[in-house]
Protein backbone atom coordinates (compact mmCIF):
# COMPACT_ATOMS: atom_id res chain seq x y z
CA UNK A 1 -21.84 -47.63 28.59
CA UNK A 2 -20.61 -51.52 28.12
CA UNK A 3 -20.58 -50.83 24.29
CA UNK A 4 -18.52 -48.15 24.61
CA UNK A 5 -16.25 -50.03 27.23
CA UNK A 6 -15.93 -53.13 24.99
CA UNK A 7 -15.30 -50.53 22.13
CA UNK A 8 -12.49 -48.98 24.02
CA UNK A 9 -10.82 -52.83 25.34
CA UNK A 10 -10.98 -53.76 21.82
CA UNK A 11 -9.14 -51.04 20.60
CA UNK A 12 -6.64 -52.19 23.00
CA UNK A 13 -6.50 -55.00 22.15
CA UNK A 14 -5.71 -53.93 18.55
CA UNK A 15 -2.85 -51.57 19.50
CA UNK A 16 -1.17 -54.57 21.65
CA UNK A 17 -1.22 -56.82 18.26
CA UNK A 18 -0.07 -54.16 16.31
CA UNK A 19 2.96 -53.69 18.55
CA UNK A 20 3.52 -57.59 18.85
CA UNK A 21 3.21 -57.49 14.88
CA UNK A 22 4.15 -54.12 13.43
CA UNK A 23 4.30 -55.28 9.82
CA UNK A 24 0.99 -55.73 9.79
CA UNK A 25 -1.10 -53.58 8.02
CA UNK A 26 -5.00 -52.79 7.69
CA UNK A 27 -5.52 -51.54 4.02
CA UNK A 28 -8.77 -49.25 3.38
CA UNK A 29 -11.23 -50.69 0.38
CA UNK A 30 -11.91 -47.32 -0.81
CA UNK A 31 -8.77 -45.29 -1.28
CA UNK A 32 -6.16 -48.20 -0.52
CA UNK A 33 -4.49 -46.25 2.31
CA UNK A 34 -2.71 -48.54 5.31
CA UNK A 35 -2.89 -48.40 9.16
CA UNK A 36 -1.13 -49.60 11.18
CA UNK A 37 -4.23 -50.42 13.51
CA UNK A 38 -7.27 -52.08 12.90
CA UNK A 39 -9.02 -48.76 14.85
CA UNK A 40 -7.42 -46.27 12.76
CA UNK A 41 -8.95 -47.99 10.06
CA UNK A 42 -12.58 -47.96 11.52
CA UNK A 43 -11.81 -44.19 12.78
CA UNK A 44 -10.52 -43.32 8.52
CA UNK A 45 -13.58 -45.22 7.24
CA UNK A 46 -16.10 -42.27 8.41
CA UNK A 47 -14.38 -39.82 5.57
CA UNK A 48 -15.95 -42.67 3.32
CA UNK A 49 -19.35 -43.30 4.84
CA UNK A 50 -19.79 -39.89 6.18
CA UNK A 51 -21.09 -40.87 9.83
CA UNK A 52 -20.39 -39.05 12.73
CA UNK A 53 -21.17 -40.73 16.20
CA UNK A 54 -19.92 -37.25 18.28
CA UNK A 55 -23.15 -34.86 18.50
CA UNK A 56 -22.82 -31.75 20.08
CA UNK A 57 -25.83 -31.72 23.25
CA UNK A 58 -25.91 -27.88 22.72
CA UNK A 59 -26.42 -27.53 18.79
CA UNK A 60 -27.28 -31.32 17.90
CA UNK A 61 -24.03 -30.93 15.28
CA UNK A 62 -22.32 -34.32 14.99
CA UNK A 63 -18.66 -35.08 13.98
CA UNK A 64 -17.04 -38.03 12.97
CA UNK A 65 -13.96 -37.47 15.61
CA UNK A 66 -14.42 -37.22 19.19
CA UNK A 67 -11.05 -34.44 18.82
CA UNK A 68 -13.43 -32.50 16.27
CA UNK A 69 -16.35 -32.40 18.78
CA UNK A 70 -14.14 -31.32 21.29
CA UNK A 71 -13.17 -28.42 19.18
CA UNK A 72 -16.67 -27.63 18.46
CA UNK A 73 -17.29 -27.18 21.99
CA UNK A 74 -15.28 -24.36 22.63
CA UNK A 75 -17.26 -22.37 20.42
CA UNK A 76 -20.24 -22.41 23.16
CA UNK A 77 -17.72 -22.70 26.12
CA UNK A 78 -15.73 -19.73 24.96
CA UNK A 79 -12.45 -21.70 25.86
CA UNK A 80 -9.14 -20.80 23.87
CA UNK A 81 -6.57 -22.29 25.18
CA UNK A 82 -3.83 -21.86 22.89
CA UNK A 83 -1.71 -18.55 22.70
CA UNK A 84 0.63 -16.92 20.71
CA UNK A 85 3.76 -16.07 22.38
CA UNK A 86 4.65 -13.00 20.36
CA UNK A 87 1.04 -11.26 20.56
CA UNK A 88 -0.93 -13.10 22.94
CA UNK A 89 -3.86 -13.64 20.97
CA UNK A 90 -5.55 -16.75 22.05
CA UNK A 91 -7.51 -20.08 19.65
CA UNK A 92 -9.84 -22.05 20.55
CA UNK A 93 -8.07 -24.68 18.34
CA UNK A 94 -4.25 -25.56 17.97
CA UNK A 95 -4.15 -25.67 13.83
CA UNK A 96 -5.98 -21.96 14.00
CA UNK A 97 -2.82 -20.72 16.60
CA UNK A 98 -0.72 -22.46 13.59
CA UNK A 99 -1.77 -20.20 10.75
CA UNK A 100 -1.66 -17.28 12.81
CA UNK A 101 2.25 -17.84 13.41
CA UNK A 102 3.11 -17.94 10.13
CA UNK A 103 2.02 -13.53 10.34
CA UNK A 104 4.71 -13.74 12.46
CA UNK A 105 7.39 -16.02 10.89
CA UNK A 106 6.26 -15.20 7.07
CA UNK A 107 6.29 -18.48 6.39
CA UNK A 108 4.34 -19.67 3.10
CA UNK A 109 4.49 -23.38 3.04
CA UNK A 110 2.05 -23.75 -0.07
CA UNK A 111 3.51 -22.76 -3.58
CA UNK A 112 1.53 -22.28 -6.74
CA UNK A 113 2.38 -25.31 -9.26
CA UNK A 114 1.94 -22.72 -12.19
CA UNK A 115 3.65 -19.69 -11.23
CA UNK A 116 5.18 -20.39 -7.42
CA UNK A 117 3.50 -17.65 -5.68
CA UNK A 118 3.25 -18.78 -2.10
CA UNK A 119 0.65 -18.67 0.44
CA UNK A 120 0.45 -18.93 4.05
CA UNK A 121 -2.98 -20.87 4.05
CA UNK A 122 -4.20 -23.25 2.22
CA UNK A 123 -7.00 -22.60 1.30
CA UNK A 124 -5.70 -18.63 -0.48
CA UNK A 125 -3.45 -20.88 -2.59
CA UNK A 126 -6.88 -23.19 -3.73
CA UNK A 127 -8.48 -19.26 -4.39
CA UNK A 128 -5.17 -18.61 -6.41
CA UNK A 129 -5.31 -21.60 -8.35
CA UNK A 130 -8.55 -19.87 -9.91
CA UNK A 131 -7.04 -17.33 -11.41
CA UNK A 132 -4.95 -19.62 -13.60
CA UNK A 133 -8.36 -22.23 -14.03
CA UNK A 134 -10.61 -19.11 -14.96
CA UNK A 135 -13.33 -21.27 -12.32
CA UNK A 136 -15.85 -18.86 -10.69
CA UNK A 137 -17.83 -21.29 -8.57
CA UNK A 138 -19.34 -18.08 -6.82
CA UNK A 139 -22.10 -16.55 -8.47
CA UNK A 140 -24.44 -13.53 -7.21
CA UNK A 141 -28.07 -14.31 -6.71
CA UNK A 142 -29.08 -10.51 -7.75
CA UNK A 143 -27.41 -10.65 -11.37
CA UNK A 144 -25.97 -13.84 -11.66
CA UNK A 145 -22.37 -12.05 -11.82
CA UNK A 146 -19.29 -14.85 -11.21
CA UNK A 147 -16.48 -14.95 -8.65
CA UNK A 148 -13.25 -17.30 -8.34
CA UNK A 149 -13.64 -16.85 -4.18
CA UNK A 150 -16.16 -16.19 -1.89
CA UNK A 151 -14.96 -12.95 -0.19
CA UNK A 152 -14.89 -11.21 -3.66
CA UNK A 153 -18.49 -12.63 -4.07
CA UNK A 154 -19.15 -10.79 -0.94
CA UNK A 155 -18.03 -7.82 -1.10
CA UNK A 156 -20.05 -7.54 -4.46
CA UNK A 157 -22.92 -8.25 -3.04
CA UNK A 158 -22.58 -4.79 -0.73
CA UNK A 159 -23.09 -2.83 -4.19
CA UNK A 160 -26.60 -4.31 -4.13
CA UNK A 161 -27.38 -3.64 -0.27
CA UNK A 162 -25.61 -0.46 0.30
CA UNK A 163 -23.42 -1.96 2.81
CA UNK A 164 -20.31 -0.12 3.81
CA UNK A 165 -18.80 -2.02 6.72
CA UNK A 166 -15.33 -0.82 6.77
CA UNK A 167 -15.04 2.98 8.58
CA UNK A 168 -11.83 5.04 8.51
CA UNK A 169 -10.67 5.79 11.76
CA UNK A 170 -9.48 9.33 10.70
CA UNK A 171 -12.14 10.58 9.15
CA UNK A 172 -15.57 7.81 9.22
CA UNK A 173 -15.85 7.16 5.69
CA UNK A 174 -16.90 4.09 4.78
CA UNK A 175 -16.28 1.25 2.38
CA UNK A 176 -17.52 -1.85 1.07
CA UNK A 177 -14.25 -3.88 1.03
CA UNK A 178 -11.01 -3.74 2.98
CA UNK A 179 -8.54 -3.24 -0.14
CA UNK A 180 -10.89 0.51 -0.58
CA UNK A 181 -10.23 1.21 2.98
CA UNK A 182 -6.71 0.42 2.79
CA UNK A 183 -6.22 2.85 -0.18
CA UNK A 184 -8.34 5.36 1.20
CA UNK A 185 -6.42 5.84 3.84
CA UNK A 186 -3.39 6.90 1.95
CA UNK A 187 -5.02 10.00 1.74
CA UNK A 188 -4.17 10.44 5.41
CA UNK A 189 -0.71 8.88 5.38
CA UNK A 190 0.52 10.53 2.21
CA UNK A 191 1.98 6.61 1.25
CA UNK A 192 2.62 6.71 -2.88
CA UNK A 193 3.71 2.93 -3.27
CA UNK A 194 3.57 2.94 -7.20
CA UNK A 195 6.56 4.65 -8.83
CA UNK A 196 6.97 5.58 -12.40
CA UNK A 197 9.48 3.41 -13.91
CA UNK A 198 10.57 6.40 -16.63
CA UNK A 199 10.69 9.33 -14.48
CA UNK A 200 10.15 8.25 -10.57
CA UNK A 201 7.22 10.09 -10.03
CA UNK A 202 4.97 8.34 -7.22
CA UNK A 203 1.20 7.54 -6.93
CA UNK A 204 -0.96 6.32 -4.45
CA UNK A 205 -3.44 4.08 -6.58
CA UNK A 206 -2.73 1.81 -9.10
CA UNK A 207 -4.96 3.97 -11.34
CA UNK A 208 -2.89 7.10 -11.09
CA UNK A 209 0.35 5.73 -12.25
CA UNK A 210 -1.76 3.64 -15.48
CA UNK A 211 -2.77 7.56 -16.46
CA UNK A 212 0.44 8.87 -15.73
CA UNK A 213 2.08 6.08 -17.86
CA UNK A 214 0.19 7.49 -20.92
CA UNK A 215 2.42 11.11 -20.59
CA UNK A 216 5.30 8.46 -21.39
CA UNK A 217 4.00 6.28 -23.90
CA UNK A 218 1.48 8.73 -26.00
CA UNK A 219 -1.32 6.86 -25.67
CA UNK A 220 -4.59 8.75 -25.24
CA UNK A 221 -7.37 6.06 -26.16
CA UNK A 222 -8.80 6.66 -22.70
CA UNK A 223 -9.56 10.37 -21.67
CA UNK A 224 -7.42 11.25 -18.89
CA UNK A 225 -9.17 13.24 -16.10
């Protein structure tokens, strides 16, 4: 307890020189970034030497920011305080209740440098950038098959266990992915999003207008069924 006292007064300490002297700067050996505080610098430093004081008594995880371990602890306390105001779903943690908003706002703050498609998260615009890279990090264990994300790797994998976890509501079919669900079910809604260009005829699947296309354009290299 009087380490972590004498840690806390000379953080203190720190913050009153830095607002006695706020030109002065702490620079990081590593990466060269600057803080403003001699403890912000000691706090940045774990990204470089990976330790993390914070363990978690319940799952003996350890973070490297008290903020992160408090976090973590919701996830055996069940706690989620933050809530949307237009849905009232509730997060456990404030960024999480940020991404959500954006499926109410539309907003798509990260942009594709290649071809400007934007994304909502982060991380689907680092999937994206695959596409452009041709990297497929993800590769299945059964037949060594590659994939540029991990949910495609995934839902792969169900065509070697059989697994069909997605059930239509009208009817109890099941799928393997959401995206065969989702089409599926515009056998129940009658939807036909994909419209001939030449003569506005409509289709439901992608598949259906590519055959359809071939009454247009005479090409027959692929039997039609």
């Amino acid at each position: 307890m009087a380490t972590r006292a004498a840690s806390h007064l000379t953080e203190e300490e720190e913050n009153r020189r830095g607002k006695q002297d706020s030109t002065r700067r702490h620079k990081c050996s590593e990466c060269d970034k600057e803080f403003r505080f001699l403890s912000y610098l000691k706090r940045h430093m774990r990204a470089h030497t990976g330790e993390k004081p914070y363990g978690c008594e319940k799952c003996n995880k350890s973070f490297s920011h008290h903020w992160k371990l408090t976090n973590h602890m919701r996830t055996h306390t069940g706690e989620k305080p933050y809530r949307c105001e237009e849905c009232s779903r509730q997060f456990s943690e404030l960024g999480s209740l940020k991404k959500h908003m954006r499926t109410h706002t539309g907003e798509k703050p990260y942009m594709c440098e290649v071809c400007s498609r934007q994304f909502s998260e982060l991380a689907n615009l680092k999937d994206h950038r695959r596409i452009h890279t041709g990297e497929k990090p993800y590769m299945c264990e059964e037949c060594g098959r590659q994939f540029s994300t991990r949910s495609n790797m995934k839902a792969h994998m169900r065509t070697h266990t059989g697994e069909k976890p997605y059930t239509c509501k009208e009817c109890n079919r099941q799928f393997r992915s959401p995206d065969n669900l989702k089409t599926h079910m515009r056998t129940h809604t009658g939807e036909k999003p994909y419209r001939c260009v030449e003569c506005g005829k409509q289709f439901s699947q992608t598949s259906g207008l590519k055959q359809h296309m071939r009454t247009h354009t005479g090409d027959k290299s692929v039997q039609m069924r």
